[in-house]
Protein backbone atom coordinates (compact mmCIF):
# COMPACT_ATOMS: atom_id res chain seq x y z
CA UNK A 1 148.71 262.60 62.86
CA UNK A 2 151.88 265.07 62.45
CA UNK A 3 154.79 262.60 61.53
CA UNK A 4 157.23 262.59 63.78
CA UNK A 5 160.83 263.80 62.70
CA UNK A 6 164.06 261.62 63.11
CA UNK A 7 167.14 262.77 64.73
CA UNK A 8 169.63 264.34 61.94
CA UNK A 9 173.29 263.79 62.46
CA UNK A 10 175.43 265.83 63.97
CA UNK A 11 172.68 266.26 66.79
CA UNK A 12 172.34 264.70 70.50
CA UNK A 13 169.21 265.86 71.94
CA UNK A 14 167.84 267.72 69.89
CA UNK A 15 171.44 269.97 70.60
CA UNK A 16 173.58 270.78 67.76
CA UNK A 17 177.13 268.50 68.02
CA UNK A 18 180.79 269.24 67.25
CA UNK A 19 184.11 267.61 67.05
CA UNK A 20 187.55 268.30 68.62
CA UNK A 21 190.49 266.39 67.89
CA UNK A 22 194.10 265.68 70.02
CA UNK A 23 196.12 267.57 67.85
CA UNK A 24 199.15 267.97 70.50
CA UNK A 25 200.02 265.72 73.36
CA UNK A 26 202.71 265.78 75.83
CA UNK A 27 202.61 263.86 78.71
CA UNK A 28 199.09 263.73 79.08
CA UNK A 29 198.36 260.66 81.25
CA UNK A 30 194.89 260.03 80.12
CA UNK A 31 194.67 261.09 76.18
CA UNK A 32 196.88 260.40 72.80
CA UNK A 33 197.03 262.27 69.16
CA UNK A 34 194.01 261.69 67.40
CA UNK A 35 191.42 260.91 70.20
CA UNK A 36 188.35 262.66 69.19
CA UNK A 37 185.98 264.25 71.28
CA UNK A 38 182.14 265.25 70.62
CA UNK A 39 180.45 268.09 72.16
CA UNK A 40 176.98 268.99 71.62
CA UNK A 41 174.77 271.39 73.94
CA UNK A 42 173.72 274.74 74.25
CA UNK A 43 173.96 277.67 76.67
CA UNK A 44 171.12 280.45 77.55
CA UNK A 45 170.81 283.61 79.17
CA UNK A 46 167.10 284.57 79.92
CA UNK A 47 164.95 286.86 81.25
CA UNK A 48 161.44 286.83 82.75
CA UNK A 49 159.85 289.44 85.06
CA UNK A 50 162.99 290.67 86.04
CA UNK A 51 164.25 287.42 87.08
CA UNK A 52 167.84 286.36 85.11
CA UNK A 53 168.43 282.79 84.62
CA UNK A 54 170.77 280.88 83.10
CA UNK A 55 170.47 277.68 81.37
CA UNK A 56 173.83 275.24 79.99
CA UNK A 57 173.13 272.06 78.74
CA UNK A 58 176.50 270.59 77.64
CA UNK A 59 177.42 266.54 76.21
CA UNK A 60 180.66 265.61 76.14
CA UNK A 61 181.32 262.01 74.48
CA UNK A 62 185.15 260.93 75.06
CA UNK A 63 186.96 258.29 72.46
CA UNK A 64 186.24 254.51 73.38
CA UNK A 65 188.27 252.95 76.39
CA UNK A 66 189.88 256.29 77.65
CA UNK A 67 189.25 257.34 80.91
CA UNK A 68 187.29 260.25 81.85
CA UNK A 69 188.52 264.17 82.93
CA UNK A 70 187.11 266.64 84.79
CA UNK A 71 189.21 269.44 83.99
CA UNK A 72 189.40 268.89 79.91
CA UNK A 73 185.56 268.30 80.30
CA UNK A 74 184.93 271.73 82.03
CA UNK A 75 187.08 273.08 79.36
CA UNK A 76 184.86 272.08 76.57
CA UNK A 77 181.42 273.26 78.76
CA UNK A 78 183.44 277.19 79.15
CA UNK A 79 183.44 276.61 75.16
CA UNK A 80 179.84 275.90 74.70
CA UNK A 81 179.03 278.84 77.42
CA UNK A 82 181.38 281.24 75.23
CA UNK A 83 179.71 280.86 72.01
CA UNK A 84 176.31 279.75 73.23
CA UNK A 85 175.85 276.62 71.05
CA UNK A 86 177.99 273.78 69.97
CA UNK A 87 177.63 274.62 66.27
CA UNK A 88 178.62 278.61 66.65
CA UNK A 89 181.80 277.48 67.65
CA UNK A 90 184.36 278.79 65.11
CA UNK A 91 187.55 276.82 63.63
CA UNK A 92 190.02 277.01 66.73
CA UNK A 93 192.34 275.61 68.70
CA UNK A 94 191.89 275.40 72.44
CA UNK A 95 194.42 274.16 75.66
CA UNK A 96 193.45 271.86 78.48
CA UNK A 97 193.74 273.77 81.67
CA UNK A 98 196.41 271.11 82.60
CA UNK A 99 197.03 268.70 85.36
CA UNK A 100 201.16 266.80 84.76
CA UNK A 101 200.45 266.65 81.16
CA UNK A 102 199.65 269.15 78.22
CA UNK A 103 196.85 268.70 75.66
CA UNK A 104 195.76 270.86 72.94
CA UNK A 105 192.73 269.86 70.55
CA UNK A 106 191.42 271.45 66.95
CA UNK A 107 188.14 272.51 65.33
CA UNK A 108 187.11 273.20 62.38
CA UNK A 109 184.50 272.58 60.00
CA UNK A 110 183.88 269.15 58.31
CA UNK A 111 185.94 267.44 61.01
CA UNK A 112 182.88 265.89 62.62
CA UNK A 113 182.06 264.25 59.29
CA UNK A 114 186.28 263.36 59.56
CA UNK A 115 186.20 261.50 63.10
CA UNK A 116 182.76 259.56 62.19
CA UNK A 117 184.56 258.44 58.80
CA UNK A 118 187.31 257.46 60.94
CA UNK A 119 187.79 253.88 61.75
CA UNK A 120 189.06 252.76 65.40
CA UNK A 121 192.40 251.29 63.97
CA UNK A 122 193.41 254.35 62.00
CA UNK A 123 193.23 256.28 65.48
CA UNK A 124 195.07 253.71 66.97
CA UNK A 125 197.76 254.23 64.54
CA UNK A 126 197.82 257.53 64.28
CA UNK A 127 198.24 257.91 68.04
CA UNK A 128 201.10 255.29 67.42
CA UNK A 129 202.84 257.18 64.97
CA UNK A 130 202.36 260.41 67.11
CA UNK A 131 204.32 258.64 69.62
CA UNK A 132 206.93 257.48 67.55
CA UNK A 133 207.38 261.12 65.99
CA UNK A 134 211.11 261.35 67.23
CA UNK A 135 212.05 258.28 65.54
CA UNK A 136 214.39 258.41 62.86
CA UNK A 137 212.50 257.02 60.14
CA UNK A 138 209.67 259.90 61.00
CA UNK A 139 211.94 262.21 61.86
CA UNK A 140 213.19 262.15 57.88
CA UNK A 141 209.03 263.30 57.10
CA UNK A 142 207.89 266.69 57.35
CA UNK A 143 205.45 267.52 60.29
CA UNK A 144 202.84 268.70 57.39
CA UNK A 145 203.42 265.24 55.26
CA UNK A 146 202.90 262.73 58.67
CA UNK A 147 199.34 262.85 57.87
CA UNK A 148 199.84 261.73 54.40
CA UNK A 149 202.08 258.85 55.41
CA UNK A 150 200.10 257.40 57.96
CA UNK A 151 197.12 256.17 56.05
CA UNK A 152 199.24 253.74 54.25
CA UNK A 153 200.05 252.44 57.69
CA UNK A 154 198.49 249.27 59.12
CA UNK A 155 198.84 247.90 62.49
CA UNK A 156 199.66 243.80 63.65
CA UNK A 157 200.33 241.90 66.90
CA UNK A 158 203.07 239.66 66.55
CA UNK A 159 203.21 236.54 69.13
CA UNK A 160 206.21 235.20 70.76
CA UNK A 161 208.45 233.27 68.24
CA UNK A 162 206.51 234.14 65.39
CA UNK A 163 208.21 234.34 61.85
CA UNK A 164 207.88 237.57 60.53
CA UNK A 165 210.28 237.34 57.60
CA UNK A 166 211.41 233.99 56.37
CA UNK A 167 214.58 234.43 54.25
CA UNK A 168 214.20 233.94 50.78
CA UNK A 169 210.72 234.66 51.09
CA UNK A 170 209.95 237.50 48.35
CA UNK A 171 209.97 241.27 49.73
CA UNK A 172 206.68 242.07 50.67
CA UNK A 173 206.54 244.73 53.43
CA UNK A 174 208.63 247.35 55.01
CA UNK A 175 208.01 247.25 59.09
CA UNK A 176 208.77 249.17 62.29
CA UNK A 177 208.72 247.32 65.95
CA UNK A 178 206.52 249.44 67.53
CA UNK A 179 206.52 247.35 70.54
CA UNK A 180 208.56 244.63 71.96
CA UNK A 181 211.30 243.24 70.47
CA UNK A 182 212.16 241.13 67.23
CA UNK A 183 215.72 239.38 66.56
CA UNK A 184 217.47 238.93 62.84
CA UNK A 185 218.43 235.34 62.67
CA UNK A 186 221.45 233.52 60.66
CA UNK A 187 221.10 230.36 58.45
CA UNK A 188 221.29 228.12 61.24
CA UNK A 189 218.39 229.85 63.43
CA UNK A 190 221.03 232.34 65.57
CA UNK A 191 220.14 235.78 66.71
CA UNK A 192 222.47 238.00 65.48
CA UNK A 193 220.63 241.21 65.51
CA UNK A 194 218.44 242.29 68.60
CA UNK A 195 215.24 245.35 67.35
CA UNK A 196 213.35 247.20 69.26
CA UNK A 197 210.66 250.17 70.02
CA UNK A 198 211.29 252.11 66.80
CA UNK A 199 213.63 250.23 64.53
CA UNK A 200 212.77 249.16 61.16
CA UNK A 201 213.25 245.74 59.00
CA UNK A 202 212.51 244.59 55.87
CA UNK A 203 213.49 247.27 53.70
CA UNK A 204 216.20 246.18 51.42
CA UNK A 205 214.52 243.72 50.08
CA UNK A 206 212.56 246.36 48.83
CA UNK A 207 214.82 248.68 47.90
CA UNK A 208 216.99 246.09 45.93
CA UNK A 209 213.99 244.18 44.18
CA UNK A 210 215.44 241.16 45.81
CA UNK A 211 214.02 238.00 48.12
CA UNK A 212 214.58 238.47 51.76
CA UNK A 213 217.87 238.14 52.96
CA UNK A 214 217.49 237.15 56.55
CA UNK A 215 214.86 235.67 58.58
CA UNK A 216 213.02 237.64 61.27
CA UNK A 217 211.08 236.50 64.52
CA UNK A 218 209.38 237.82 67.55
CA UNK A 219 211.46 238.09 70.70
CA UNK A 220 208.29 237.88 72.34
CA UNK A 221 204.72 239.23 72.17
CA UNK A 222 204.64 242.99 70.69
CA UNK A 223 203.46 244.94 68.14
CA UNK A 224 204.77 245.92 64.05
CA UNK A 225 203.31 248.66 62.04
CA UNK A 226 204.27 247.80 58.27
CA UNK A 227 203.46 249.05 54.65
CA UNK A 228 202.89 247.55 51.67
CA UNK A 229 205.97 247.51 49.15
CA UNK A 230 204.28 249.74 46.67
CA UNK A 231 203.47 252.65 49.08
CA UNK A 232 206.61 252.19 50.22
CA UNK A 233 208.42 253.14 46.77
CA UNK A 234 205.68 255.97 46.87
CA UNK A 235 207.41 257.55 50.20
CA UNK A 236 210.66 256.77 48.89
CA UNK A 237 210.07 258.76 45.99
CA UNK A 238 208.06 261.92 47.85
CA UNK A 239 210.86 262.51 50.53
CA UNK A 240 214.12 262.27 49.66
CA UNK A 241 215.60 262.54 53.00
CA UNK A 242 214.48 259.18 53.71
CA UNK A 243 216.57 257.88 50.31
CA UNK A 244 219.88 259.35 52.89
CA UNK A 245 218.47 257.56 55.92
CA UNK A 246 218.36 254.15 54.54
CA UNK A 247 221.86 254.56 53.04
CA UNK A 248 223.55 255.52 56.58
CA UNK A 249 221.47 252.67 58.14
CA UNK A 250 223.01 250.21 55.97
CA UNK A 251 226.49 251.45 56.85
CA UNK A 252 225.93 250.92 60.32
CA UNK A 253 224.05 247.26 60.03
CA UNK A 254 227.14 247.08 57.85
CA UNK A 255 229.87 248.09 60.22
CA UNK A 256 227.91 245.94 63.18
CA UNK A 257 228.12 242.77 61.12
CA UNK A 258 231.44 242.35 60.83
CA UNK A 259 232.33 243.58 64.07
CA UNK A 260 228.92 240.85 65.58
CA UNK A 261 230.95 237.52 64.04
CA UNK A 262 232.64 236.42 67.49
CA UNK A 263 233.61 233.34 68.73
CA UNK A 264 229.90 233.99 70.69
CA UNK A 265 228.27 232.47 67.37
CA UNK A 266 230.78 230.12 66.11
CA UNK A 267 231.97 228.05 69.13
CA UNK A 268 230.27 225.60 71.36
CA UNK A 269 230.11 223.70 74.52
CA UNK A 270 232.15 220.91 75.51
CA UNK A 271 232.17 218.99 78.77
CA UNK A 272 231.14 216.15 81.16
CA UNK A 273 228.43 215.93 83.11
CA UNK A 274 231.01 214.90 86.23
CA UNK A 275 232.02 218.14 85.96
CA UNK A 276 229.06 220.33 85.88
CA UNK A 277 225.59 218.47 86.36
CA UNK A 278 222.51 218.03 84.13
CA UNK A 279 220.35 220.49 85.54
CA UNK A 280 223.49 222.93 86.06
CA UNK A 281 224.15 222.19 82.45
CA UNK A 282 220.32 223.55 81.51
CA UNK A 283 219.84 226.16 83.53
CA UNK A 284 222.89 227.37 81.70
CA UNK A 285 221.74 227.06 78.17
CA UNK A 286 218.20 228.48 79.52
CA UNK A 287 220.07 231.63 81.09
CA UNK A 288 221.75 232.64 78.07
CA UNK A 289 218.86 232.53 75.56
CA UNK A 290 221.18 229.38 73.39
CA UNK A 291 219.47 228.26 70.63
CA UNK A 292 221.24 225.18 69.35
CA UNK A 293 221.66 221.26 69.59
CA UNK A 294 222.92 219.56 72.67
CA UNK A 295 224.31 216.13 72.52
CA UNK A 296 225.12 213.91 75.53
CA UNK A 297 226.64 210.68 75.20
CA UNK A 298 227.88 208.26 76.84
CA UNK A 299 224.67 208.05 78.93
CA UNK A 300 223.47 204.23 80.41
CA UNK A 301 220.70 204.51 77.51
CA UNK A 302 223.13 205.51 74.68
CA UNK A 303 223.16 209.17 73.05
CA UNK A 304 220.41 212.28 74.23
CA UNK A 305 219.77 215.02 71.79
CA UNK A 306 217.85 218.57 72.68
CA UNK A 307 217.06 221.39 70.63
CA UNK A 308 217.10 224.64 72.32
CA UNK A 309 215.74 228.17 71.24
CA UNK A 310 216.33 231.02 72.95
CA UNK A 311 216.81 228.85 75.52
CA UNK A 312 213.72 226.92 75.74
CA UNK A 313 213.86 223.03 75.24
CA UNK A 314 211.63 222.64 71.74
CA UNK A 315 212.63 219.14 71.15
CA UNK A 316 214.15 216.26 73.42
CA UNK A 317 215.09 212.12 73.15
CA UNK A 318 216.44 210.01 74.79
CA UNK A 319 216.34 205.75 75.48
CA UNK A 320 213.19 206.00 73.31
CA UNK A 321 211.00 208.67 75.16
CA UNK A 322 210.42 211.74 73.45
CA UNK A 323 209.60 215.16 75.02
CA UNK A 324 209.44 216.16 78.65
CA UNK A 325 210.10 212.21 79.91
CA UNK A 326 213.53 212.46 77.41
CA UNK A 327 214.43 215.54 79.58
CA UNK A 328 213.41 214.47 82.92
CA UNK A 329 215.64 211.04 82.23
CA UNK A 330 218.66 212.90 81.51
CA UNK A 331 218.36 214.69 84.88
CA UNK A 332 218.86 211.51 87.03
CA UNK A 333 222.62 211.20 84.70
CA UNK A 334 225.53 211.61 86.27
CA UNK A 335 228.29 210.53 83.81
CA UNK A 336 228.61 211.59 80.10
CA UNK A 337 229.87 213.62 78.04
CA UNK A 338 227.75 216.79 76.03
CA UNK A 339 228.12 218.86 73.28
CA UNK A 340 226.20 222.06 72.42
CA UNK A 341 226.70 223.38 68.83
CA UNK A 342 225.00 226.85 67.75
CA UNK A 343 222.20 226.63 65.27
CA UNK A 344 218.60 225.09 64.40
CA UNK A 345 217.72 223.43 61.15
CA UNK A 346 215.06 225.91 59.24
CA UNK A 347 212.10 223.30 60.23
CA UNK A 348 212.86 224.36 63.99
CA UNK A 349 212.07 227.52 63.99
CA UNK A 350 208.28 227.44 64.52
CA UNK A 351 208.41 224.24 66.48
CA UNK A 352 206.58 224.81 69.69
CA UNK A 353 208.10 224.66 73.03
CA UNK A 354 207.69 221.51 75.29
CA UNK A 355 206.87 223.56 78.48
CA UNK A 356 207.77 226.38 80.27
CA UNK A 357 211.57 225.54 81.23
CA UNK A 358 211.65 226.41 84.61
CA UNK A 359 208.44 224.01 85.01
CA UNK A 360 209.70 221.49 83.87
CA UNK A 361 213.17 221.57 85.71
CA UNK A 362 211.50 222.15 88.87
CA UNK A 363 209.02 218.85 88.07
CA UNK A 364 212.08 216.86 87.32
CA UNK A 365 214.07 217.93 90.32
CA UNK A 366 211.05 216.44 92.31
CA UNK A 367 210.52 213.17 90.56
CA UNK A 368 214.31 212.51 91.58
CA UNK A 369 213.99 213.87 95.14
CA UNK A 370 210.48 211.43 95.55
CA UNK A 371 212.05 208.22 93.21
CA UNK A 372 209.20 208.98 90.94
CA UNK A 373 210.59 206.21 87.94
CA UNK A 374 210.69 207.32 84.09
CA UNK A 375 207.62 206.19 81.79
């Protein structure tokens, strides 16, 4: 019995397979840099009795969780038609016919062997960092060099209040928000510094050889590309232009320091509750993103304390009940007297919140419209 033959790569079919690449993207609504395409198939013209026929057997495999398109997809077959089979196709560059975007993809030889090499998260970042190609950081990196940078490159979610730098901590990474937004807190927990899409953090401690000066957390739910600190010297090193870019940034960060230390940081709140009311007094702190310690007094049950970031109520007592009870308590007050002073102790800062605020205002309202009584 003839032993049969197993499929070689670089074939579907039988039909000899090729790669093409995203090397150009602009405003294509369906495709990003680096999505890699496969096209395998062959086209015939034949002859028999003086009938013509014409045979076209074309594959095209699109990159995982993109959508599919007609008109790049007939592009690819008129390639396979031209040249007759997949693997006759010379080193090229060809243009989607176009719909509201504009996409042009490569091929040459050995970039099959490339793509299948090619993990899922490197094309994710290099699609990223195509993306992000009029940044300043990138814009300091020649076009031909991108490549080189990238693969150094990895990719992280960050979740909402998460502690990506903790001050003192010893410089480890250099990072860029590529999504979202991340704030630059003070010793006592503040935001004094708002990032987003495209700005970077973390890189004087790397520069100076020092621990980090500043502690950094999540806004809310994004994404950070980073590098580790010796690839990072590496770059440094290799493109000068960066070295100049780093130094201007610091002036600025410099300049918007000083000019960022306002009474907005420094001062608190003061007040009764006779003249604005508990849940006026929240809603308040809640609208404006406060992180700090408020302090009522003078309360039937003796002194309430609540620790607020970004506005959400992390911590709460009050007459001996803790948490959400504390705070729905200190709703049915009418007389005291409250204090709010800026800042959280370190500890605070990854202490989860007690419940979505709006929640738990809107449960507390209730229990006083219905007489529901405190546990």
């Amino acid at each position: 019995m003839k032993k049969k033959q197993q499929a070689k790569p670089g074939r579907t079919m039988g039909f000899p397979k090729e790669s093409f690449r995203v090397c150009e993207s602009r405003h294509c609504p369906l495709f990003r840099y680096g999505d890699t395409f496969t096209v395998s198939g062959i086209a015939l013209a034949m002859e028999s009795g003086g009938d013509h026929s014409f045979i076209n057997t074309t594959v095209v495999h699109s990159p995982p969780n993109r959508e599919q398109c007609k008109i790049l997809y007939g592009d690819l077959n008129k390639i396979i038609i031209e040249y007759e089979r997949a693997d006759h196709i010379p080193d090229c560059l060809i243009s989607c016919s176009g719909c509201t975007g504009s996409l042009r993809l490569e091929h040459f030889q050995g970039l099959r062997a490339e793509a299948e090499n090619m993990d899922d998260e490197a094309v994710r970042i290099g699609s990223l960092l195509h993306r992000l190609g009029n940044f300043p950081f990138f814009r300091n990196i020649d076009q031909k060099n991108l490549n080189s940078v990238i693969k150094h490159f990895q990719l992280a979610e960050v979740e909402k209040d998460q502690i990506i730098i903790r001050k003192g901590d010893p410089g480890a990474n250099f990072y860029i928000v590529a999504s979202g937004r991340v704030e630059i807190l003070n010793d006592a927990g503040i935001p004094i510094s708002t990032l987003e899409k495209g700005d970077v953090f973390g890189e004087m401690s790397l520069i100076c050889n020092e621990n980090a000066g500043a502690t950094v957390q999540a806004r809310e739910r994004g994404e950070v590309l980073y590098i580790e600190h010796k690839q990072f010297k590496n770059i440094l090193q290799k493109h000068p232009a960066l070295q100049q870019y780093f130094t201007r940034l610091l002036a600025k960060r410099l300049t918007n320091a000083n000019r960022m230390r306002s009474d907005d940081y420094t001062s608190g709140m003061i007040g009764r509750l006779e003249e604005i009311p508990a849940e006026a007094l929240f809603q308040t702190l809640n609208m404006n993103a406060k992180t700090g310690i408020l302090t009522i007094t003078q309360l039937q049950q003796g002194t309430a304390r609540f620790s607020l970031r970004h506005g959400a109520l992390i911590k709460a007592s009050y007459g001996g009940a803790k948490g959400e009870e504390a705070f729905y308590a200190v709703l049915r007050e009418k007389n005291g007297r409250f204090k709010f002073t800026p800042g959280l102790p370190p500890e605070d800062f990854d202490v989860p919140e007690i419940g979505y605020f709006m929640k738990l205002l809107m449960e507390g309202m209730q229990r006083i419209d219905e007489h529901v009584p405190v546990n």
